[in-house]
ModelCIF file with pLDDT and N, C-alpha, C, O atoms, coordinates in Angstrom:
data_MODEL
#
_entry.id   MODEL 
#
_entity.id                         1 
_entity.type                       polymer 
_entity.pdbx_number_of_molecules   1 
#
_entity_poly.entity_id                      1 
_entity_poly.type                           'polypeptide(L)' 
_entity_poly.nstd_linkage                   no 
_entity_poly.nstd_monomer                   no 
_entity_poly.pdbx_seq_one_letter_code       
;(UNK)(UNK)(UNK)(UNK)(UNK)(UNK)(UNK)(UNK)(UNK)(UNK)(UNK)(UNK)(UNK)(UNK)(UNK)(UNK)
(UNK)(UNK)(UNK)(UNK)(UNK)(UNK)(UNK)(UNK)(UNK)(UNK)(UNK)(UNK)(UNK)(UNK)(UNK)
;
_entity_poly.pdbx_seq_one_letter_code_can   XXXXXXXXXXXXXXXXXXXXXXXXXXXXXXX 
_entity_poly.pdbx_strand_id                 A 
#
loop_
_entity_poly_seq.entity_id 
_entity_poly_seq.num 
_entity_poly_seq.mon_id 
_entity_poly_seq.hetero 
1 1  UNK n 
1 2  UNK n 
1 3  UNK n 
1 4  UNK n 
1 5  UNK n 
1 6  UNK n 
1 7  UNK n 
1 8  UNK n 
1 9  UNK n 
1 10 UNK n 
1 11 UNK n 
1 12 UNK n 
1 13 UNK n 
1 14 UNK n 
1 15 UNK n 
1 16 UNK n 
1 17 UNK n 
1 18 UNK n 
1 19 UNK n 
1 20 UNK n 
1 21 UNK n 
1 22 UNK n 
1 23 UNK n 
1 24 UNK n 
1 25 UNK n 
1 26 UNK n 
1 27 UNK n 
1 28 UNK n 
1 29 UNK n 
1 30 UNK n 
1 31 UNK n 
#
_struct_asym.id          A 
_struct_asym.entity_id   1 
#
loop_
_ma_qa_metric.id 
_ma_qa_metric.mode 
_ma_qa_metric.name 
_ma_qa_metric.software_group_id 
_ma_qa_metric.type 
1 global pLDDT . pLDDT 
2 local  pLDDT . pLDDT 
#
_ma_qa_metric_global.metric_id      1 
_ma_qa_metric_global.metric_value   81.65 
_ma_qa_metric_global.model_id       1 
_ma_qa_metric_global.ordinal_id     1 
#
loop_
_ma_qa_metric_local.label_asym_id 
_ma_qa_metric_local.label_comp_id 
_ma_qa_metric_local.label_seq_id 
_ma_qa_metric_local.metric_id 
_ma_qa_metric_local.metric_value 
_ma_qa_metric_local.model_id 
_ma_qa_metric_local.ordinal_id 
A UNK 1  2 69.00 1 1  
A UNK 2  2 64.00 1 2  
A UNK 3  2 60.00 1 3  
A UNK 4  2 60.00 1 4  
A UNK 5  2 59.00 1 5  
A UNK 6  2 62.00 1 6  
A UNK 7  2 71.00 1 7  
A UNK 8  2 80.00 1 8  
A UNK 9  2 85.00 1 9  
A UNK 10 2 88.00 1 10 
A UNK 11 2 90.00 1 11 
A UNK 12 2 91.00 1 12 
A UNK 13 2 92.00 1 13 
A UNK 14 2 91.00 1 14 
A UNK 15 2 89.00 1 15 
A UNK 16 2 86.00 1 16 
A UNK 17 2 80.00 1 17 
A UNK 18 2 76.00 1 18 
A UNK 19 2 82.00 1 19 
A UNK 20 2 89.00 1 20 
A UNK 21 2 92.00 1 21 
A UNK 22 2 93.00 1 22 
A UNK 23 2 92.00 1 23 
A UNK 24 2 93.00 1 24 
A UNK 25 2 91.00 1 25 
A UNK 26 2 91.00 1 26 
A UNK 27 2 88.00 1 27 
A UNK 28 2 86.00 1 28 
A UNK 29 2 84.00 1 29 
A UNK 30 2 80.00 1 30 
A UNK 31 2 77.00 1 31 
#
loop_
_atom_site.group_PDB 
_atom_site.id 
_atom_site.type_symbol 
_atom_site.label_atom_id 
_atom_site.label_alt_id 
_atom_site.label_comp_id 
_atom_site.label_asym_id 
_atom_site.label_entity_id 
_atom_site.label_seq_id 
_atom_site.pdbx_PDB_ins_code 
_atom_site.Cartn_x 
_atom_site.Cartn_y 
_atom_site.Cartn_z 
_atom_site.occupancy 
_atom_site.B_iso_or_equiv 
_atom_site.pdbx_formal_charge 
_atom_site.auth_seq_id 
_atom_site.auth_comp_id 
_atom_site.auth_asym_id 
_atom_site.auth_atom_id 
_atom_site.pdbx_PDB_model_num 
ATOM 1   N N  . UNK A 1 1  ? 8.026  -143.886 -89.948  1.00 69.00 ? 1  UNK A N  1 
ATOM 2   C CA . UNK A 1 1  ? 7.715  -144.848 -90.998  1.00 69.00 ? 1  UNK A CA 1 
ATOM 3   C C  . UNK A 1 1  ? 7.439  -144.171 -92.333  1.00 69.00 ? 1  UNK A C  1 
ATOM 4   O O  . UNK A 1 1  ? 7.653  -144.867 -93.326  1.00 69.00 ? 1  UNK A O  1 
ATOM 5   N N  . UNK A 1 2  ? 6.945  -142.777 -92.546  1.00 64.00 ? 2  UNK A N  1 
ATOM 6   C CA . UNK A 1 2  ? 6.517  -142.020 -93.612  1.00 64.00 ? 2  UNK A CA 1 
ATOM 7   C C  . UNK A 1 2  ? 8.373  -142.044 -94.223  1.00 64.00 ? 2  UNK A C  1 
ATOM 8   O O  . UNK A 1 2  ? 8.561  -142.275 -95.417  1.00 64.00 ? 2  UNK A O  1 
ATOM 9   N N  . UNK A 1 3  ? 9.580  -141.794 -93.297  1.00 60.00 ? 3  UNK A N  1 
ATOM 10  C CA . UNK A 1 3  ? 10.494 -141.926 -93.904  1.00 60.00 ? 3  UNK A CA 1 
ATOM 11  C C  . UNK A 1 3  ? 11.285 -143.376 -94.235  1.00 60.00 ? 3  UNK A C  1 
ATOM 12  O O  . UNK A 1 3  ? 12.367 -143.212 -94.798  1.00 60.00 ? 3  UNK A O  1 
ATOM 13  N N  . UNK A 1 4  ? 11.067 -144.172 -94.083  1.00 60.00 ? 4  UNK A N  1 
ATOM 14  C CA . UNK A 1 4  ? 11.202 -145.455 -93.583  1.00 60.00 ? 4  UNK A CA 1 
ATOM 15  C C  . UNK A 1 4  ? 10.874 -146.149 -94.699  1.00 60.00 ? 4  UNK A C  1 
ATOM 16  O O  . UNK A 1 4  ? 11.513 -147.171 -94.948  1.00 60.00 ? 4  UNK A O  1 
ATOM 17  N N  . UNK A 1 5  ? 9.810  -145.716 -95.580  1.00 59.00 ? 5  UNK A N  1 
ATOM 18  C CA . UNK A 1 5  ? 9.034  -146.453 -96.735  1.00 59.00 ? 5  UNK A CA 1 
ATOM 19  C C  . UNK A 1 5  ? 10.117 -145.636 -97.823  1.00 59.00 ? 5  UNK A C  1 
ATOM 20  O O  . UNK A 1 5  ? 10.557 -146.312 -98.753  1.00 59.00 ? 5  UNK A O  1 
ATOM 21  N N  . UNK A 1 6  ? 10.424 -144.601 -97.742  1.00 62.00 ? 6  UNK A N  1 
ATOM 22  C CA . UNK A 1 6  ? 11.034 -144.077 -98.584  1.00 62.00 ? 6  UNK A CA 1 
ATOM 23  C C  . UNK A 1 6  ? 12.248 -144.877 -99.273  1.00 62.00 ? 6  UNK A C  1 
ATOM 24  O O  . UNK A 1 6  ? 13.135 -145.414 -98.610  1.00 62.00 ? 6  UNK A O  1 
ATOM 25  N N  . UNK A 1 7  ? 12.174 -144.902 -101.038 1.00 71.00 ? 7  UNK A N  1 
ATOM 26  C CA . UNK A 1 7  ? 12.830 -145.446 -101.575 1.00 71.00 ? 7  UNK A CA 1 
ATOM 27  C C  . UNK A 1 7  ? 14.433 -145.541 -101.462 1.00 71.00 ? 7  UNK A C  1 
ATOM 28  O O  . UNK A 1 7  ? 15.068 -146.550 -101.766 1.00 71.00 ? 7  UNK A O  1 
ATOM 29  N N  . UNK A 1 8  ? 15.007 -144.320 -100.972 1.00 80.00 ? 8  UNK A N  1 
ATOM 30  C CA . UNK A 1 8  ? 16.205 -143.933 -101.021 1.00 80.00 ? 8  UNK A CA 1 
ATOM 31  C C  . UNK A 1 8  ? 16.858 -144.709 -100.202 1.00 80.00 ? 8  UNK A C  1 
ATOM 32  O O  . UNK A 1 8  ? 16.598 -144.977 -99.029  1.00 80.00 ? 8  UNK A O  1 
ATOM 33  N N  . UNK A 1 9  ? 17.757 -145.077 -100.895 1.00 85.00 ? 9  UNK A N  1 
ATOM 34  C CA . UNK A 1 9  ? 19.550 -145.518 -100.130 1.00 85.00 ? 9  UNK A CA 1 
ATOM 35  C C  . UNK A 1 9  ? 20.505 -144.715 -99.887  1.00 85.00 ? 9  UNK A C  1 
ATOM 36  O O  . UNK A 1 9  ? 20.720 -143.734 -100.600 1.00 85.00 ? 9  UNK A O  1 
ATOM 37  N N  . UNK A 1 10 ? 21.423 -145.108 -98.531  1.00 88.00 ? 10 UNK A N  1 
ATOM 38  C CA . UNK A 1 10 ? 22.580 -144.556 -98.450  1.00 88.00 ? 10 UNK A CA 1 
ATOM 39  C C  . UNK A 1 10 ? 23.504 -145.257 -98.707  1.00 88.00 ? 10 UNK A C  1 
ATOM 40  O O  . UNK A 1 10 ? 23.247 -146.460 -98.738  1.00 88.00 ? 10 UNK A O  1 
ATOM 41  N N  . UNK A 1 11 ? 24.989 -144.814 -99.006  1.00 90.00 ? 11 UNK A N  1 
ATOM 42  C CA . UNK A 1 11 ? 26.344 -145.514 -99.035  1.00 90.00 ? 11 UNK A CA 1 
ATOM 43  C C  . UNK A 1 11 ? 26.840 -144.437 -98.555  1.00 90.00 ? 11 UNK A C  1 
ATOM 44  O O  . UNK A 1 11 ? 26.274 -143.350 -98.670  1.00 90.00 ? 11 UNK A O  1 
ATOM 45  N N  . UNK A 1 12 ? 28.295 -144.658 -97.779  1.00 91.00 ? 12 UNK A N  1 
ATOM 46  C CA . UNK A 1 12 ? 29.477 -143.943 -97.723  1.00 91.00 ? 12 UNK A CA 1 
ATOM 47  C C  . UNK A 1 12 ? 30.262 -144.218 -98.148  1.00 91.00 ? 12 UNK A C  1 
ATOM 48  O O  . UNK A 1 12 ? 30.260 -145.449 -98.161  1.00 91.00 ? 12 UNK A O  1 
ATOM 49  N N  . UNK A 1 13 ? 31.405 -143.703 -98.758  1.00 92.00 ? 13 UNK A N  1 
ATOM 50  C CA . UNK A 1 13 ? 32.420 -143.365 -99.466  1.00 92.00 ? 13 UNK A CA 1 
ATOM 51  C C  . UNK A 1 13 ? 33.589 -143.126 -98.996  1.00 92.00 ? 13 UNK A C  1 
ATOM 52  O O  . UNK A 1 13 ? 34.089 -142.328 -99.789  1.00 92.00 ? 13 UNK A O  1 
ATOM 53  N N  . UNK A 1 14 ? 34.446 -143.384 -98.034  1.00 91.00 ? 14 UNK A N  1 
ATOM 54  C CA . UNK A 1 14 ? 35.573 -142.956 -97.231  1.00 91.00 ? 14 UNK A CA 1 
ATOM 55  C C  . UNK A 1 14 ? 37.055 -142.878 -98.217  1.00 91.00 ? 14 UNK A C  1 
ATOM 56  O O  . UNK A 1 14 ? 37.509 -143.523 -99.161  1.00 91.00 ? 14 UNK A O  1 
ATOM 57  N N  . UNK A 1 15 ? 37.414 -141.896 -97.533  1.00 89.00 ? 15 UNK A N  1 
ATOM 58  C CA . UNK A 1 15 ? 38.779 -141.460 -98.422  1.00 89.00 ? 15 UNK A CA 1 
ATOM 59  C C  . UNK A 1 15 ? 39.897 -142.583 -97.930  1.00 89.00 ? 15 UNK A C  1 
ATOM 60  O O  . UNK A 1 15 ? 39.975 -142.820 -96.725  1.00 89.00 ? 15 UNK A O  1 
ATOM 61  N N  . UNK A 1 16 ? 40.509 -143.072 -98.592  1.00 86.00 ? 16 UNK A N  1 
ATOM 62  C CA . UNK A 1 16 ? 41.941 -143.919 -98.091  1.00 86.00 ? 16 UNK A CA 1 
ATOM 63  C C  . UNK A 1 16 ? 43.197 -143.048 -97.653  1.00 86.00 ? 16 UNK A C  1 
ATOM 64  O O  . UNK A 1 16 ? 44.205 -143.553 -97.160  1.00 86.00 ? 16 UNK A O  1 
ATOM 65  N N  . UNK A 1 17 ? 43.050 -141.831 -97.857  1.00 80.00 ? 17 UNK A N  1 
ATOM 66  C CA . UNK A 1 17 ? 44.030 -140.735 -97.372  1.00 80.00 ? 17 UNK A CA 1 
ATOM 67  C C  . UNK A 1 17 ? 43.809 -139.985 -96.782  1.00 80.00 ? 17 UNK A C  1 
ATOM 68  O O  . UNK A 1 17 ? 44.484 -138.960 -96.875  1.00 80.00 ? 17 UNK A O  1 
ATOM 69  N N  . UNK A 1 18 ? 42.830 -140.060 -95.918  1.00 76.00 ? 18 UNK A N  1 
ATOM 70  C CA . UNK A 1 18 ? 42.957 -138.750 -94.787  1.00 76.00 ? 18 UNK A CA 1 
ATOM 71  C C  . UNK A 1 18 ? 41.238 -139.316 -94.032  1.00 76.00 ? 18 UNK A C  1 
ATOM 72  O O  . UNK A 1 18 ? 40.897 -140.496 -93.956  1.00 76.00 ? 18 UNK A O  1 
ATOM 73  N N  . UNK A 1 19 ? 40.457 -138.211 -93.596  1.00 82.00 ? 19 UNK A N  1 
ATOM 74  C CA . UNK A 1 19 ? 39.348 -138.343 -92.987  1.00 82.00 ? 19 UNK A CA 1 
ATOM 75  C C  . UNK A 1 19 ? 38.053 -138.025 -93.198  1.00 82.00 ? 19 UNK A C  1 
ATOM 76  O O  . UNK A 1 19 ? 37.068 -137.993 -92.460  1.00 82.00 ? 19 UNK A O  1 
ATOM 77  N N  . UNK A 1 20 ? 38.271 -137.752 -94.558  1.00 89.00 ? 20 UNK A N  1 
ATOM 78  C CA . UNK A 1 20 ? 36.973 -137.269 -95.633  1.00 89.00 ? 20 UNK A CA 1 
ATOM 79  C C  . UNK A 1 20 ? 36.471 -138.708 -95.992  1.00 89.00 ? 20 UNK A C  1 
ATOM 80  O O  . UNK A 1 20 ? 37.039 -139.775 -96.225  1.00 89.00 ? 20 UNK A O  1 
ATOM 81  N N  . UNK A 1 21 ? 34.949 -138.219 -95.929  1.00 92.00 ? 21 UNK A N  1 
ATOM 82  C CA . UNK A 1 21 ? 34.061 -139.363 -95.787  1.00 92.00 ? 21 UNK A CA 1 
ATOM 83  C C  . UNK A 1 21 ? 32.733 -138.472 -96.762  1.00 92.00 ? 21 UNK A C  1 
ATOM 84  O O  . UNK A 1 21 ? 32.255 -137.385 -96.438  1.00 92.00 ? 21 UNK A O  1 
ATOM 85  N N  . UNK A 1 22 ? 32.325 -139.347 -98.073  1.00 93.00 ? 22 UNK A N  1 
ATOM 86  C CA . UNK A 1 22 ? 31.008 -139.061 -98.840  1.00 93.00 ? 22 UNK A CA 1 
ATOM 87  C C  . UNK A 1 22 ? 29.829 -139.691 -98.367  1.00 93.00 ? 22 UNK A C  1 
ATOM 88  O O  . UNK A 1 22 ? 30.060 -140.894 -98.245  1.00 93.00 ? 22 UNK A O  1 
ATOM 89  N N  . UNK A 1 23 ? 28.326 -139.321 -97.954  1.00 92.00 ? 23 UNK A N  1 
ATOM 90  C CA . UNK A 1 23 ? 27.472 -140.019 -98.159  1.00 92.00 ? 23 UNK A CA 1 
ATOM 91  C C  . UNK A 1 23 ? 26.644 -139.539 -99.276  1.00 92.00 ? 23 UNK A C  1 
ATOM 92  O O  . UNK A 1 23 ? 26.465 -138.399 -99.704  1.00 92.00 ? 23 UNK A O  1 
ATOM 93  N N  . UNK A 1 24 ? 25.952 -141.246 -99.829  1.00 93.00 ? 24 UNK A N  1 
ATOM 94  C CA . UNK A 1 24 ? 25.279 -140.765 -101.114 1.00 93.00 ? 24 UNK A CA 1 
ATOM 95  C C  . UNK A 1 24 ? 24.045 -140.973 -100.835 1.00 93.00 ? 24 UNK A C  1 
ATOM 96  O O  . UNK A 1 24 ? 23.705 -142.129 -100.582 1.00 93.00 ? 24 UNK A O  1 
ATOM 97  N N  . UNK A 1 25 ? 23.182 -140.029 -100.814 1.00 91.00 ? 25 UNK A N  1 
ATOM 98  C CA . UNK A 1 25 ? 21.789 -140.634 -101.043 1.00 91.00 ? 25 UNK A CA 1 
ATOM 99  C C  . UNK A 1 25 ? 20.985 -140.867 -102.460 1.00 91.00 ? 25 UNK A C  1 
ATOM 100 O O  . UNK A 1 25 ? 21.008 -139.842 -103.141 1.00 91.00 ? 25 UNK A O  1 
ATOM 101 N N  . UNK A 1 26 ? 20.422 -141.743 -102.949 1.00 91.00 ? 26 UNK A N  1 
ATOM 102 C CA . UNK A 1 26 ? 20.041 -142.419 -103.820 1.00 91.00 ? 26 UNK A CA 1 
ATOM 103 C C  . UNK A 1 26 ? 18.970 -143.128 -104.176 1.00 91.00 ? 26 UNK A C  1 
ATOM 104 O O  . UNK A 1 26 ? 18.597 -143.988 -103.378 1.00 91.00 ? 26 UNK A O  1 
ATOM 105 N N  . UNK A 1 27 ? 18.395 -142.990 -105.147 1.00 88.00 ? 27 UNK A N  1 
ATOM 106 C CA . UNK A 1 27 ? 16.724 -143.569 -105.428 1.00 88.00 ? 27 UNK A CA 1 
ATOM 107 C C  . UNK A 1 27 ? 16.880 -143.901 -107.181 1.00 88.00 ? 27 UNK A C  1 
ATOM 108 O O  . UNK A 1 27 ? 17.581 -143.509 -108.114 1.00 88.00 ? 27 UNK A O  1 
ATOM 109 N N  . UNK A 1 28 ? 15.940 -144.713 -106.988 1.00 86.00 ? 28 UNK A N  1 
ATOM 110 C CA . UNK A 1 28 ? 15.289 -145.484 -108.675 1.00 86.00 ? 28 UNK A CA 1 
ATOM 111 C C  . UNK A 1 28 ? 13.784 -145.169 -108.572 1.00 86.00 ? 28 UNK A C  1 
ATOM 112 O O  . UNK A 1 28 ? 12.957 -145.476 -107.714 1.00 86.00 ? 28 UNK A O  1 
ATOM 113 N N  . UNK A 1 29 ? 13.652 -144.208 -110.123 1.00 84.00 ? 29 UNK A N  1 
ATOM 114 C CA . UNK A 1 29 ? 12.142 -144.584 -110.399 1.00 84.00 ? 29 UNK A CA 1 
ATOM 115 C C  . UNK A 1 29 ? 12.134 -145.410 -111.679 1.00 84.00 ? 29 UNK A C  1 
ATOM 116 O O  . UNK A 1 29 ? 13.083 -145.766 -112.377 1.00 84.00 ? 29 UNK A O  1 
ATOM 117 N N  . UNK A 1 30 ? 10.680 -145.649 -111.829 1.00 80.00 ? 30 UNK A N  1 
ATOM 118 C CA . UNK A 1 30 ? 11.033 -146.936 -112.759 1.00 80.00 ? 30 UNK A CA 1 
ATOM 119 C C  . UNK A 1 30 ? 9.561  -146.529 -113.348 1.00 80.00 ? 30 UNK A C  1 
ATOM 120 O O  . UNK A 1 30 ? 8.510  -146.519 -112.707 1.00 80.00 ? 30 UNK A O  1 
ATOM 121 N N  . UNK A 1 31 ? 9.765  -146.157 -114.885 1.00 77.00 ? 31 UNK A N  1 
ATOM 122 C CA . UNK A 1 31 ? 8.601  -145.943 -115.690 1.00 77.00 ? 31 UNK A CA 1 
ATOM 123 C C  . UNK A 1 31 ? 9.146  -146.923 -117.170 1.00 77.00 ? 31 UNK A C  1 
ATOM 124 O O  . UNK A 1 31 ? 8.412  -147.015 -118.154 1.00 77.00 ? 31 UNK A O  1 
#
C-alpha cells in the first residue's frame, strides 16, 4: 500500500512493427 498510494501512472506504448513495447511511468506535482 506504501506503493499503491503512490502518485505515478503507467502506460504502454507498443510498436505497430515488430515487438517493441515502451512503458511510461509518470507523475504530477502540483504547486
Amino acid at each position: 500500500f506504501s506503493h499503491a498510494i503512490d502518485d505515478a501512472h503507467y502506460k504502454t506504448i507498443r510498436s505497430p512493427i515488430g515487438n517493441e513495447a515502451v512503458v511510461i511511468k509518470y507523475s504530477a506535482t502540483s504547486l
